[in-house]
Protein backbone atom coordinates (compact mmCIF):
# COMPACT_ATOMS: atom_id res chain seq x y z
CA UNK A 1 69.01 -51.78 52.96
CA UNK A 2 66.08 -51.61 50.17
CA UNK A 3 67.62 -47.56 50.02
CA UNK A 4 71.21 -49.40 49.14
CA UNK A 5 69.65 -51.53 46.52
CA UNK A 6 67.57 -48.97 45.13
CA UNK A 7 71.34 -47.19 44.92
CA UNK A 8 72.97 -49.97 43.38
CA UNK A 9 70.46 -50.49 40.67
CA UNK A 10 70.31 -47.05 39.67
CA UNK A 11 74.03 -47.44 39.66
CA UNK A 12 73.71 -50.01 36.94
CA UNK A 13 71.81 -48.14 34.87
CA UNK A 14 73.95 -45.59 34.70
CA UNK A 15 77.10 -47.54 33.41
CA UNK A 16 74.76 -50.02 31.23
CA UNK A 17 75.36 -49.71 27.70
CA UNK A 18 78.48 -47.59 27.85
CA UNK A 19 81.16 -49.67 25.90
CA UNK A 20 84.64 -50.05 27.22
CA UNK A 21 87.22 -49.62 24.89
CA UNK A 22 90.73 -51.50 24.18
CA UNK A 23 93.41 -49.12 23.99
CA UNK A 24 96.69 -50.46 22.77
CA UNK A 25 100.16 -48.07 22.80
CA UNK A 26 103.19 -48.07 20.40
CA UNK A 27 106.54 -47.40 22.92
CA UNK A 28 108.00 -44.26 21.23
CA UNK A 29 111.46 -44.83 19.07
CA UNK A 30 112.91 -44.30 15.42
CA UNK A 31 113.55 -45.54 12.31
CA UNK A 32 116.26 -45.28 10.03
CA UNK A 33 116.36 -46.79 6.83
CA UNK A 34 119.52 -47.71 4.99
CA UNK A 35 120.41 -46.55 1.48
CA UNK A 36 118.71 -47.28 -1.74
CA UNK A 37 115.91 -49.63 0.05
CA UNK A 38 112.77 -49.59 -1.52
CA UNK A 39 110.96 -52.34 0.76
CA UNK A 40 110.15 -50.17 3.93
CA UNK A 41 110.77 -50.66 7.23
CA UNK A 42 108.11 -50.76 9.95
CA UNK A 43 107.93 -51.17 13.68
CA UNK A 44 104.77 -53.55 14.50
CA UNK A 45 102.42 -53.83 17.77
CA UNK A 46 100.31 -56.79 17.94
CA UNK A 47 97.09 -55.31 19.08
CA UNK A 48 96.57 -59.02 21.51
CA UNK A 49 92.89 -59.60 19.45
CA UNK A 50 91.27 -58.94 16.49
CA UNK A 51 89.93 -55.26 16.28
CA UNK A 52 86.87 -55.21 14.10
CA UNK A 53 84.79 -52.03 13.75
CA UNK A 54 81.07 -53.86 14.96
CA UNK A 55 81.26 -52.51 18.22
CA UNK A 56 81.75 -48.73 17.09
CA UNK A 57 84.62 -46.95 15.26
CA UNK A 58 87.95 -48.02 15.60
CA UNK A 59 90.41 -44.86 15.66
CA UNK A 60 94.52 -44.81 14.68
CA UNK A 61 96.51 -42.18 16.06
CA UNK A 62 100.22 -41.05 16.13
CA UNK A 63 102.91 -38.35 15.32
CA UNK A 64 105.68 -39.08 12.70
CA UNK A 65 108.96 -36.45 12.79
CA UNK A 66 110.22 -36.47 9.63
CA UNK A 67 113.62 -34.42 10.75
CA UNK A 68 115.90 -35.42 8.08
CA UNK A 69 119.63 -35.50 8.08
CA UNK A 70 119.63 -37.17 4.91
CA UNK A 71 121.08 -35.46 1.45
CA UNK A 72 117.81 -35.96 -0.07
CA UNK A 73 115.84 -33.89 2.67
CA UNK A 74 112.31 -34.32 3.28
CA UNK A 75 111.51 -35.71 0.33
CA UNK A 76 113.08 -38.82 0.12
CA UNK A 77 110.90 -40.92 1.81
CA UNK A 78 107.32 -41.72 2.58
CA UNK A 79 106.42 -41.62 6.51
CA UNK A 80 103.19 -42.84 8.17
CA UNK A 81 101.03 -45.69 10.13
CA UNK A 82 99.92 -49.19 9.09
CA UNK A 83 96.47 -50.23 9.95
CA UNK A 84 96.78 -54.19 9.73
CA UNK A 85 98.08 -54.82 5.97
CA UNK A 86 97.50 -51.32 4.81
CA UNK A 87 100.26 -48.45 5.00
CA UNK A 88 98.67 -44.31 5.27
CA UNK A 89 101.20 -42.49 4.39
CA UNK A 90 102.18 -38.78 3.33
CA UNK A 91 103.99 -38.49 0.30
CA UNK A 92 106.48 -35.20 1.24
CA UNK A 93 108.80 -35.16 -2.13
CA UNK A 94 106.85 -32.54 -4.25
CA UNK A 95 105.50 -29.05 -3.54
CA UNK A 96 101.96 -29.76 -2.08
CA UNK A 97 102.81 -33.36 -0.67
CA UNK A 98 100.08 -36.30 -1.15
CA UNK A 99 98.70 -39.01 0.67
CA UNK A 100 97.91 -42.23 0.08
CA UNK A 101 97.56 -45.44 1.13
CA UNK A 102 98.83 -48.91 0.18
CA UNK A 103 99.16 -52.44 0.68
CA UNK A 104 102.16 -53.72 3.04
CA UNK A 105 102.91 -57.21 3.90
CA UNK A 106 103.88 -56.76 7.29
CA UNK A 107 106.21 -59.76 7.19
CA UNK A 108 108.68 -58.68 4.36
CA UNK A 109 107.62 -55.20 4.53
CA UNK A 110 106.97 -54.99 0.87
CA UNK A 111 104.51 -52.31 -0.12
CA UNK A 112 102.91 -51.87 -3.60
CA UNK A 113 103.04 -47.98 -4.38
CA UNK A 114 99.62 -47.14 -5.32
CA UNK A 115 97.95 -50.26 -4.95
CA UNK A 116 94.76 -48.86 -3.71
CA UNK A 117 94.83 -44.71 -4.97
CA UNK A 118 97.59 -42.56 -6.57
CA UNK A 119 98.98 -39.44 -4.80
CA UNK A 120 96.33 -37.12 -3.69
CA UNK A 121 97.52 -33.63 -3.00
CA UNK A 122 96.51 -32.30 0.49
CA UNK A 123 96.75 -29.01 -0.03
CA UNK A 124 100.11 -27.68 1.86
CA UNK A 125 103.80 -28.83 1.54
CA UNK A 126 105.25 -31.40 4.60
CA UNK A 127 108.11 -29.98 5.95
CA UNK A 128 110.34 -31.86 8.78
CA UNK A 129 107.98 -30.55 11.76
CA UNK A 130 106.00 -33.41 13.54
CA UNK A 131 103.37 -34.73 11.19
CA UNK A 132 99.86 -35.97 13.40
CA UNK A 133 97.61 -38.78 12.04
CA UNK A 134 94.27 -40.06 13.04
CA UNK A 135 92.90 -42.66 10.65
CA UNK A 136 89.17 -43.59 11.69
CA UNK A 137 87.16 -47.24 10.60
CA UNK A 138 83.98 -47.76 10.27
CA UNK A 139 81.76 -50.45 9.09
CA UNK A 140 80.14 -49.97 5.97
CA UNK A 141 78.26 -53.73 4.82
CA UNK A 142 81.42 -55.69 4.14
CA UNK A 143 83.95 -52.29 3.69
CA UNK A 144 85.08 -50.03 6.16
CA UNK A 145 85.21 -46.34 5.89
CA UNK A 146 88.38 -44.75 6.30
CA UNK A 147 88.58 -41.23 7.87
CA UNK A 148 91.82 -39.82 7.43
CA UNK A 149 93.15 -36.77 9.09
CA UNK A 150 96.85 -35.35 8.84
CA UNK A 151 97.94 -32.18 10.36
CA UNK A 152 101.23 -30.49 10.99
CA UNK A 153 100.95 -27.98 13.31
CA UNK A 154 101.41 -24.42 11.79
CA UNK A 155 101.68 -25.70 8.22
CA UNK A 156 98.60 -27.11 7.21
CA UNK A 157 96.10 -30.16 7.53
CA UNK A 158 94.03 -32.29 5.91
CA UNK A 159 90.41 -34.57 6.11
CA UNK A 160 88.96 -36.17 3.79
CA UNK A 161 87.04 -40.07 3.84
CA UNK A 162 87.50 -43.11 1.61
CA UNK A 163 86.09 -46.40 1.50
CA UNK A 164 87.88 -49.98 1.25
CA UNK A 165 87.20 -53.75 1.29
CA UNK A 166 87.39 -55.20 5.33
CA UNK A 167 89.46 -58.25 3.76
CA UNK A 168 92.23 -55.61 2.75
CA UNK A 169 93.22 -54.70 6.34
CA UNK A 170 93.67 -58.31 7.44
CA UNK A 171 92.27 -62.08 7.30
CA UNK A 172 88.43 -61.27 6.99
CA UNK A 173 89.03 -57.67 7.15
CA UNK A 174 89.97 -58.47 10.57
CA UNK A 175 92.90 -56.07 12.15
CA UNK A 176 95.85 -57.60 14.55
CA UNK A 177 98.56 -55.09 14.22
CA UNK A 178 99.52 -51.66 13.67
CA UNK A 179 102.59 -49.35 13.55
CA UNK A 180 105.17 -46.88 12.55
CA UNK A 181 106.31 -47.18 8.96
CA UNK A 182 109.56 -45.51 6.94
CA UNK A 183 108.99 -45.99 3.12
CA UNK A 184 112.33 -45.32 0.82
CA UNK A 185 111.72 -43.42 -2.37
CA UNK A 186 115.49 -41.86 -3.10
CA UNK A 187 118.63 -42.48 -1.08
CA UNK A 188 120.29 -40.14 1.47
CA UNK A 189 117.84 -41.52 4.22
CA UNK A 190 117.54 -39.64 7.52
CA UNK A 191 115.88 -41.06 10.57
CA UNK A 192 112.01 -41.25 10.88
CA UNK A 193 111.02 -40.67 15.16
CA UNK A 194 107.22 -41.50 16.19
CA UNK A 195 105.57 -41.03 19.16
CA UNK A 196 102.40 -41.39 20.94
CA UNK A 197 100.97 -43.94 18.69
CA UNK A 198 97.76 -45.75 20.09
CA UNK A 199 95.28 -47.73 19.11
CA UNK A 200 91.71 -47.82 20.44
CA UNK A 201 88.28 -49.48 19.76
CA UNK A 202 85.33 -50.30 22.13
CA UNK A 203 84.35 -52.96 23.47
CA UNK A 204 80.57 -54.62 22.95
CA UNK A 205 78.17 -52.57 25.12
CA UNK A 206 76.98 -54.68 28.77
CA UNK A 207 73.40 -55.31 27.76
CA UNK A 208 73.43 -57.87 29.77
CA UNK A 209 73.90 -55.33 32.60
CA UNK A 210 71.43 -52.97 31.78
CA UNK A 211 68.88 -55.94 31.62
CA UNK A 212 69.63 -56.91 35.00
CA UNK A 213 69.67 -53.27 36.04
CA UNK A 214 65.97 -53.04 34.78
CA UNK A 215 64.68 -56.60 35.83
CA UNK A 216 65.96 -55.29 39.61
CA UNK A 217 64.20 -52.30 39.51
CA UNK A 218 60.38 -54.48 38.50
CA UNK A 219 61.15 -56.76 41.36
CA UNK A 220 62.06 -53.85 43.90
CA UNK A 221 58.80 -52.40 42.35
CA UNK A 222 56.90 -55.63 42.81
CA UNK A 223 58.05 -56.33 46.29
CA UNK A 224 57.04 -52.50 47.28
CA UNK A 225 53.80 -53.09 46.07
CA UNK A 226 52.93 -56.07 47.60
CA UNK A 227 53.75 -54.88 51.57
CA UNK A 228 51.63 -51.97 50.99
């Protein structure tokens, strides 16, 4: 019995403090946009609670296939995620592409081109292979830090960090949603898949546990002590 207990303690200790995080999935599909639209159009996932960065980083992930059938090609649109009310996108319709990010209002899908930064080259040319994000938040005082990588496979990729106001993502910086968005620049439109989106950020670390854990372990100690 006291070997059990002994077991069961040490058993607490070892999960204690590890954080269990919220993972939250996008079901794959496409988007098409029609002609001459300017206004985006996104596909949403309520994440079911607030995700806030105090418990540890909250990380963004997906893959965007830009495989165009459009007259305009590549380069008539902008593809990427949403994070709550901002839109990460990769600009494809010059030699070098860009990124950015923007505000969106996720309920008329409105987005202000370059309401946060301009176009910043990222160093290789987007073609219509799958394009794979990861957008990373920390908390900074009252901003988070945004760690942005983009990648196509074979082509090119790109890293870099930037920093922006909590209260931009969401009410009080708080984020409730995320998706797929398919920005028109042009006309001739082809259809935007994504795939594998998911959205993840831990939980608060069981302190409580761990305390128990180690107040079980004086008692055993205590009890041990005394029937010697």
């Amino acid at each position: 019995m006291k070997l059990f207990k002994t077991m069961a303690i040490f058993a607490c200790l070892a999960f204690a403090g590890h954080a269990h995080a919220t993972v939250v999935n996008l079901a794959d599909g496409t988007l098409v946009e029609s002609a001459g639209a300017q206004t985006g159009v996104g596909i949403q996932q309520a994440l079911g609670l607030e995700f806030n960065a105090a418990n540890g980083p909250m990380t963004f992930s997906g893959t965007v296939d830009p495989s165009s059938t459009g007259s305009s090609g590549v380069g008539a649109y902008n593809l990427g995620m949403t994070v709550g009310n901002v839109y990460f996108l990769v600009h494809t319709g010059f030699p070098g592409s860009a990124f950015r990010y923007d505000p969106v209002n996720l309920g008329t899908s409105l987005v202000s081109p370059g309401g946060y930064t301009g176009n910043i080259n990222i160093g290789f040319t987007a073609n219509t292979t799958p394009i794979d994000f990861t957008i990373a938040l920390n908390t900074v005082g009252t901003d988070y830090s945004i760690d942005v990588s983009i990648e196509q496979s074979g082509v090119g990729s790109f890293a870099s960090t930037y920093v922006l106001g909590q209260s931009a993502f969401g009410a009080g910086g708080a984020v409730s949603s995320f998706g797929a968005f398919h920005n028109g620049a042009g006309t001739g439109f082809g259809p935007l898949e994504y795939s594998d989106f998911t959205a993840s950020v831990p939980g608060p670390a069981t302190l409580p546990l761990l305390l128990v854990g180690v107040g079980g372990l004086v008692v055993a100690a205590r009890r041990r002590t005394m029937s010697c």
